[in-house]
N, C-alpha and C. Protein backbone atom coordinates (compact mmCIF):
# COMPACT_ATOMS: atom_id res chain seq x y z
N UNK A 1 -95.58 -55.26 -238.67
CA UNK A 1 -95.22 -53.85 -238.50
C UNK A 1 -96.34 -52.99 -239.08
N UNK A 2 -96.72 -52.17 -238.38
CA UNK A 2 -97.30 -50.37 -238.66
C UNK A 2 -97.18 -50.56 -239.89
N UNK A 3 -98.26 -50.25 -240.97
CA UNK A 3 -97.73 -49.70 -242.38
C UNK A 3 -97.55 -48.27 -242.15
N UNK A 4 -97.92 -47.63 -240.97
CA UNK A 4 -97.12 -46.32 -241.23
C UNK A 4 -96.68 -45.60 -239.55
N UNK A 5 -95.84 -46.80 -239.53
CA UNK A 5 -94.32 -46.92 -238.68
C UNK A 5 -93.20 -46.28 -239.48
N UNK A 6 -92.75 -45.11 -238.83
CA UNK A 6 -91.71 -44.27 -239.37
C UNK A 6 -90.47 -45.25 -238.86
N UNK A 7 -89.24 -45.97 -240.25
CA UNK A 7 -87.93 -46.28 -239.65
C UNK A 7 -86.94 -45.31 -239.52
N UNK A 8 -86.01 -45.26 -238.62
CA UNK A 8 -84.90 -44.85 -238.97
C UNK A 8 -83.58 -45.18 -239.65
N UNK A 9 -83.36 -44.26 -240.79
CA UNK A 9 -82.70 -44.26 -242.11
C UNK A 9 -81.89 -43.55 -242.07
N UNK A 10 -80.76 -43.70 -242.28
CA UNK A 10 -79.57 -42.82 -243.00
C UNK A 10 -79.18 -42.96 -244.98
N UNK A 11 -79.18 -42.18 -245.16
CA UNK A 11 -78.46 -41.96 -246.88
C UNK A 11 -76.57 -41.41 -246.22
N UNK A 12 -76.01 -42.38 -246.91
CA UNK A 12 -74.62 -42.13 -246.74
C UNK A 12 -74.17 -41.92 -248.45
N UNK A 13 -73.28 -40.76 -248.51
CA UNK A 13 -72.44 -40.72 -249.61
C UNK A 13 -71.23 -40.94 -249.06
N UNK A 14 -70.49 -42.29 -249.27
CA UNK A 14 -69.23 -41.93 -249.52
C UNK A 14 -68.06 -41.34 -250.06
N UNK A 15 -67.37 -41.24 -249.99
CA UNK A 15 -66.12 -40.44 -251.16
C UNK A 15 -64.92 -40.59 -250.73
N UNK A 16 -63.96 -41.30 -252.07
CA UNK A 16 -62.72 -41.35 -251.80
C UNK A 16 -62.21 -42.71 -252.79
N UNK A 17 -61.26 -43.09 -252.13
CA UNK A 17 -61.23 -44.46 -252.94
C UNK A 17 -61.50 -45.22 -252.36
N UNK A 18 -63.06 -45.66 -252.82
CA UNK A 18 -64.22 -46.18 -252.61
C UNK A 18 -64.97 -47.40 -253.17
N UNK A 19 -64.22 -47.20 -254.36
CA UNK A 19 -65.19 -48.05 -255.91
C UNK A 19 -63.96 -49.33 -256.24
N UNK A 20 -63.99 -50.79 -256.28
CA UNK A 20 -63.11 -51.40 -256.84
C UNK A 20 -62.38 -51.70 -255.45
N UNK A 21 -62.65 -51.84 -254.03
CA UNK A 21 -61.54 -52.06 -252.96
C UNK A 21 -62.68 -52.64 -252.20
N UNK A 22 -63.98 -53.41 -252.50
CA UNK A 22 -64.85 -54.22 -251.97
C UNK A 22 -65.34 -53.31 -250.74
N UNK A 23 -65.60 -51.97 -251.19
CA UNK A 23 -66.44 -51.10 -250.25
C UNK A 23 -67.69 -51.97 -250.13
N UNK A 24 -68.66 -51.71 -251.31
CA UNK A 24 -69.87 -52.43 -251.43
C UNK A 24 -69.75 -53.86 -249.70
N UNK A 25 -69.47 -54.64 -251.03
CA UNK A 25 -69.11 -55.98 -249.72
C UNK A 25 -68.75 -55.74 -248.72
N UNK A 26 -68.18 -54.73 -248.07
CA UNK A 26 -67.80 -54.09 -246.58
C UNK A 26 -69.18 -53.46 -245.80
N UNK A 27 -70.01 -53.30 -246.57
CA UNK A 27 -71.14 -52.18 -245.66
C UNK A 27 -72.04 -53.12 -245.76
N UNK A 28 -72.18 -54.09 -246.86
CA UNK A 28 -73.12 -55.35 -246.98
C UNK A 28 -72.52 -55.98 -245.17
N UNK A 29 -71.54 -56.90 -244.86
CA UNK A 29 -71.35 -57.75 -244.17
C UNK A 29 -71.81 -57.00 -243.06
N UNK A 30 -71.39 -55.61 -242.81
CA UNK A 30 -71.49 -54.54 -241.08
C UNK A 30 -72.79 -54.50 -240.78
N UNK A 31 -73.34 -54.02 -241.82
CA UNK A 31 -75.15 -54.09 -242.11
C UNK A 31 -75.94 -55.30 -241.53
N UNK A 32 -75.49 -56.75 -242.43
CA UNK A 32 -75.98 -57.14 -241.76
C UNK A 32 -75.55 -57.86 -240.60
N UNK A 33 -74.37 -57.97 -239.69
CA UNK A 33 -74.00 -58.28 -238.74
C UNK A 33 -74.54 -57.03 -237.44
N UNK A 34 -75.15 -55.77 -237.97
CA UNK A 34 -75.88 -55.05 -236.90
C UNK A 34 -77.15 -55.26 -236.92
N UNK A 35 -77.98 -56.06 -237.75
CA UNK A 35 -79.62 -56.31 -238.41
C UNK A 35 -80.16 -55.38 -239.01
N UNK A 36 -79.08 -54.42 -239.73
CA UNK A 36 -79.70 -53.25 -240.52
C UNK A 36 -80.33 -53.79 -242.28
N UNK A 37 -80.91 -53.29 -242.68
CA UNK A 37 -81.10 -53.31 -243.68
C UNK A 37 -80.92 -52.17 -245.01
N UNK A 38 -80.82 -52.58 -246.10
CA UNK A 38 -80.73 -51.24 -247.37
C UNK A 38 -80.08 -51.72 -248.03
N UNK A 39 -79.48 -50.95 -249.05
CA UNK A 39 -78.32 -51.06 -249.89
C UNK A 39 -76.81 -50.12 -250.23
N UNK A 40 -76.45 -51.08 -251.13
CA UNK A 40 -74.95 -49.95 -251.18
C UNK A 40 -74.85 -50.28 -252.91
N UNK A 41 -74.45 -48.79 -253.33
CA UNK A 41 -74.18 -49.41 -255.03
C UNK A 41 -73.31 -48.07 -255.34
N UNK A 42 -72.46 -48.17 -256.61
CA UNK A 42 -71.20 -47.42 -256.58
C UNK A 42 -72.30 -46.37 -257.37
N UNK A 43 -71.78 -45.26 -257.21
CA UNK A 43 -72.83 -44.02 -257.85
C UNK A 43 -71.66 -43.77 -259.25
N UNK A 44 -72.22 -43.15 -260.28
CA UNK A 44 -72.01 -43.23 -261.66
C UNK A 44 -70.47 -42.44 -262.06
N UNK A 45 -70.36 -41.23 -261.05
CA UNK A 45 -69.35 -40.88 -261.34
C UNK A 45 -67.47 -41.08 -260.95
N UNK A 46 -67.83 -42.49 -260.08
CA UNK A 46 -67.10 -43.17 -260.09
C UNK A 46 -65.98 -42.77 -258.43
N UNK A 47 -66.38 -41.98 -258.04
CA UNK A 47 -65.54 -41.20 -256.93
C UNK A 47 -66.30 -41.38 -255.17
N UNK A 48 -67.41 -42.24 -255.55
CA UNK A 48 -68.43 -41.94 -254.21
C UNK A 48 -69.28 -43.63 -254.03
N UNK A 49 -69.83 -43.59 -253.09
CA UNK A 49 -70.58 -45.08 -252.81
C UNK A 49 -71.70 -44.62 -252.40
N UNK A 50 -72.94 -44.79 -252.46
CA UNK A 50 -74.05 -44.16 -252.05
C UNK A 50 -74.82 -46.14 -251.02
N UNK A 51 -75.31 -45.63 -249.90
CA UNK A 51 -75.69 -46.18 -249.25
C UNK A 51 -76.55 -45.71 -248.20
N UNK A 52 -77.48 -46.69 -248.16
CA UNK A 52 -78.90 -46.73 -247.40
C UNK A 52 -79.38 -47.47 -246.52
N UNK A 53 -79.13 -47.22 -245.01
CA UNK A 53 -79.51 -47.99 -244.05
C UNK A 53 -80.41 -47.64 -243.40
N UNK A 54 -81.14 -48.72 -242.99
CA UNK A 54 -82.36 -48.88 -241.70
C UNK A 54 -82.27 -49.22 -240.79
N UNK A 55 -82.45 -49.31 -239.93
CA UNK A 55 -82.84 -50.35 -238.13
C UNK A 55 -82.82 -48.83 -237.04
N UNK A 56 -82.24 -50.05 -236.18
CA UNK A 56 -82.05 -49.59 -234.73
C UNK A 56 -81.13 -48.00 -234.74
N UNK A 57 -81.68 -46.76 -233.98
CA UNK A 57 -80.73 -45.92 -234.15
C UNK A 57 -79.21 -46.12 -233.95
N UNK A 58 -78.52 -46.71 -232.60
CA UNK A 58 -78.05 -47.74 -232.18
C UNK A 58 -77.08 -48.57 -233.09
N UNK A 59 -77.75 -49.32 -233.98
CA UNK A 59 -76.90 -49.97 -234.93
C UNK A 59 -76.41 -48.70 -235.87
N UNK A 60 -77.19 -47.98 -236.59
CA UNK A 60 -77.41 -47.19 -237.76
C UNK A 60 -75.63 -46.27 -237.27
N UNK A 61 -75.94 -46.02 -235.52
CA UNK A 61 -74.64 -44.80 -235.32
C UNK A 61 -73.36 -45.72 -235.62
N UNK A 62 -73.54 -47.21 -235.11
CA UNK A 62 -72.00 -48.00 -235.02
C UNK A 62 -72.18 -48.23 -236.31
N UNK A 63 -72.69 -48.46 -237.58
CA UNK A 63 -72.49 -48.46 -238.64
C UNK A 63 -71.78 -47.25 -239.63
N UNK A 64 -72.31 -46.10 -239.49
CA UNK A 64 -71.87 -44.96 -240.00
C UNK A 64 -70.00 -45.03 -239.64
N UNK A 65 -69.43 -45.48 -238.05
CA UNK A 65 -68.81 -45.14 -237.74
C UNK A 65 -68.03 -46.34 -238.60
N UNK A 66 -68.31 -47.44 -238.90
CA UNK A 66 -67.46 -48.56 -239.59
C UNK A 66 -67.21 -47.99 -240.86
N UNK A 67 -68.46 -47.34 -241.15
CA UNK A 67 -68.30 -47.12 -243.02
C UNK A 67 -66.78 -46.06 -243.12
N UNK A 68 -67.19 -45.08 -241.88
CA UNK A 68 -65.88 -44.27 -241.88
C UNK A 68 -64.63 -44.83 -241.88
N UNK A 69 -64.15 -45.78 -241.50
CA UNK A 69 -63.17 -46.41 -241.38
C UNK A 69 -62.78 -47.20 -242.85
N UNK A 70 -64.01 -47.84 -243.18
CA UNK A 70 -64.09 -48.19 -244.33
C UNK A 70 -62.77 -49.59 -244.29
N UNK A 71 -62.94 -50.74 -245.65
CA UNK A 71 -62.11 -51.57 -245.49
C UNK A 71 -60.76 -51.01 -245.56
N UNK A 72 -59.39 -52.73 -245.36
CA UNK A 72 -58.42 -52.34 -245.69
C UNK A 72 -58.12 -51.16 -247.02
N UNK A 73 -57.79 -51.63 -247.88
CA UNK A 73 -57.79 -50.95 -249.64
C UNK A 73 -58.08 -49.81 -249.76
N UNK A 74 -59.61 -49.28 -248.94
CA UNK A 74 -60.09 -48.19 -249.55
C UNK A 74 -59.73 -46.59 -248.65
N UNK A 75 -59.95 -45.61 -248.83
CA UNK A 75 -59.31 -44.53 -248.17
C UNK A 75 -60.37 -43.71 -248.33
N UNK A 76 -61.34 -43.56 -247.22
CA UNK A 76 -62.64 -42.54 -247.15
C UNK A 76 -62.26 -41.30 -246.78
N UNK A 77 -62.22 -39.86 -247.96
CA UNK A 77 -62.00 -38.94 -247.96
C UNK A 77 -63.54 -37.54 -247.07
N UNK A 78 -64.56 -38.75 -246.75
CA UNK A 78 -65.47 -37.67 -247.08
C UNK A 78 -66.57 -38.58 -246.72
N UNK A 79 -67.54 -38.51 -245.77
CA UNK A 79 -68.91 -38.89 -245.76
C UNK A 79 -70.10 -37.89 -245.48
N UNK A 80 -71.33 -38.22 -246.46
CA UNK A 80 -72.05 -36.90 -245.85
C UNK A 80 -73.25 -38.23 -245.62
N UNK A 81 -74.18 -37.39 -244.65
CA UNK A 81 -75.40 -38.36 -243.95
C UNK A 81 -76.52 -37.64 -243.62
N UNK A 82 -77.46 -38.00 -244.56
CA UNK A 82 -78.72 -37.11 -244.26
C UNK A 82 -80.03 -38.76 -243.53
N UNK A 83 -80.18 -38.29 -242.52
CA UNK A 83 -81.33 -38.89 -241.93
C UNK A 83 -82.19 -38.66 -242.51
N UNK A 84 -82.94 -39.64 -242.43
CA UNK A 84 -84.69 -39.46 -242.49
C UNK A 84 -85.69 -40.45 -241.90
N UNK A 85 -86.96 -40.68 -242.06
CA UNK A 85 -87.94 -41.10 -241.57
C UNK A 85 -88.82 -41.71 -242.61
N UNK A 86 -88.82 -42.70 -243.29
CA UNK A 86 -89.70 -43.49 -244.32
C UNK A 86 -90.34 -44.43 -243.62
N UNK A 87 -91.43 -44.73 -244.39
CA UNK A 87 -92.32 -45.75 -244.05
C UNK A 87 -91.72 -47.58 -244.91
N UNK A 88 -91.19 -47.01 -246.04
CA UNK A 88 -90.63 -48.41 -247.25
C UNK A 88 -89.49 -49.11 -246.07
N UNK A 89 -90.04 -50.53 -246.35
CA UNK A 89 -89.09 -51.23 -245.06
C UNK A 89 -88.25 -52.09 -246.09
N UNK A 90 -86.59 -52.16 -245.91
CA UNK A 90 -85.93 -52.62 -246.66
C UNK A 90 -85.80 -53.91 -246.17
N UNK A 91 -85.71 -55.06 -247.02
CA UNK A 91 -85.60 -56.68 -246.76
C UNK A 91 -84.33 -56.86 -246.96
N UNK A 92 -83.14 -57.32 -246.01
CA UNK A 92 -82.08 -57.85 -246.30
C UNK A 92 -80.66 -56.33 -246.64
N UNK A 93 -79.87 -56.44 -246.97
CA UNK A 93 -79.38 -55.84 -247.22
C UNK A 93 -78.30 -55.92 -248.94
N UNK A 94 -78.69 -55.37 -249.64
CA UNK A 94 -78.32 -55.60 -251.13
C UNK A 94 -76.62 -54.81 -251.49
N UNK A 95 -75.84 -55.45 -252.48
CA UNK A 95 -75.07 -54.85 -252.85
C UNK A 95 -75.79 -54.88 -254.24
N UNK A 96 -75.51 -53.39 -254.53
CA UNK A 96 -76.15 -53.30 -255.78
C UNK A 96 -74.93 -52.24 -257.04
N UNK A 97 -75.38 -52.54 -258.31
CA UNK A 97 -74.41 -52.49 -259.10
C UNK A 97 -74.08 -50.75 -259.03
């Protein structure tokens, strides 16, 4: 790949009850069952999931739309999604703390 090949990226904040209902592990498996890459890790104030995907625009839209749904347990009050365009290519997809 281009070292300066623009991917397409989404930043997702989740919100709701989010944290403790295996959100993380839910956007890990969708991720990579679409070949996206990034991560997901619970953000500090305990109410939100912050997550970062790459690939195909394609995958990136049917992903957003899973996160909305989100697993059984959890109840997504709220997603916000800012696109962007980076060059940093993510390996794999991480659940992170």
């Amino acid at each position: 790949m281009h070292a300066n090949m623009l991917l397409p990226t989404m930043r997702l904040n989740v919100y709701g009850r989010v944290q403790g209902v295996y959100f993380r592990k839910y956007a890990q498996e969708h991720a990579l069952g679409l070949g996206l890459s990034g991560y997901a890790r619970n953000v500090e104030t305990g109410d939100s999931v912050e997550i970062l995907a790459q690939g195909p625009q394609e995958s990136l839209s049917m992903f957003l739309e899973l996160i909305r749904q989100g697993p059984p347990h959890a109840r997504v009050t709220k997603v916000t999604c800012e696109w962007q365009q980076v060059t940093e290519k993510y390996q794999g997809f991480e659940v992170r703390p």
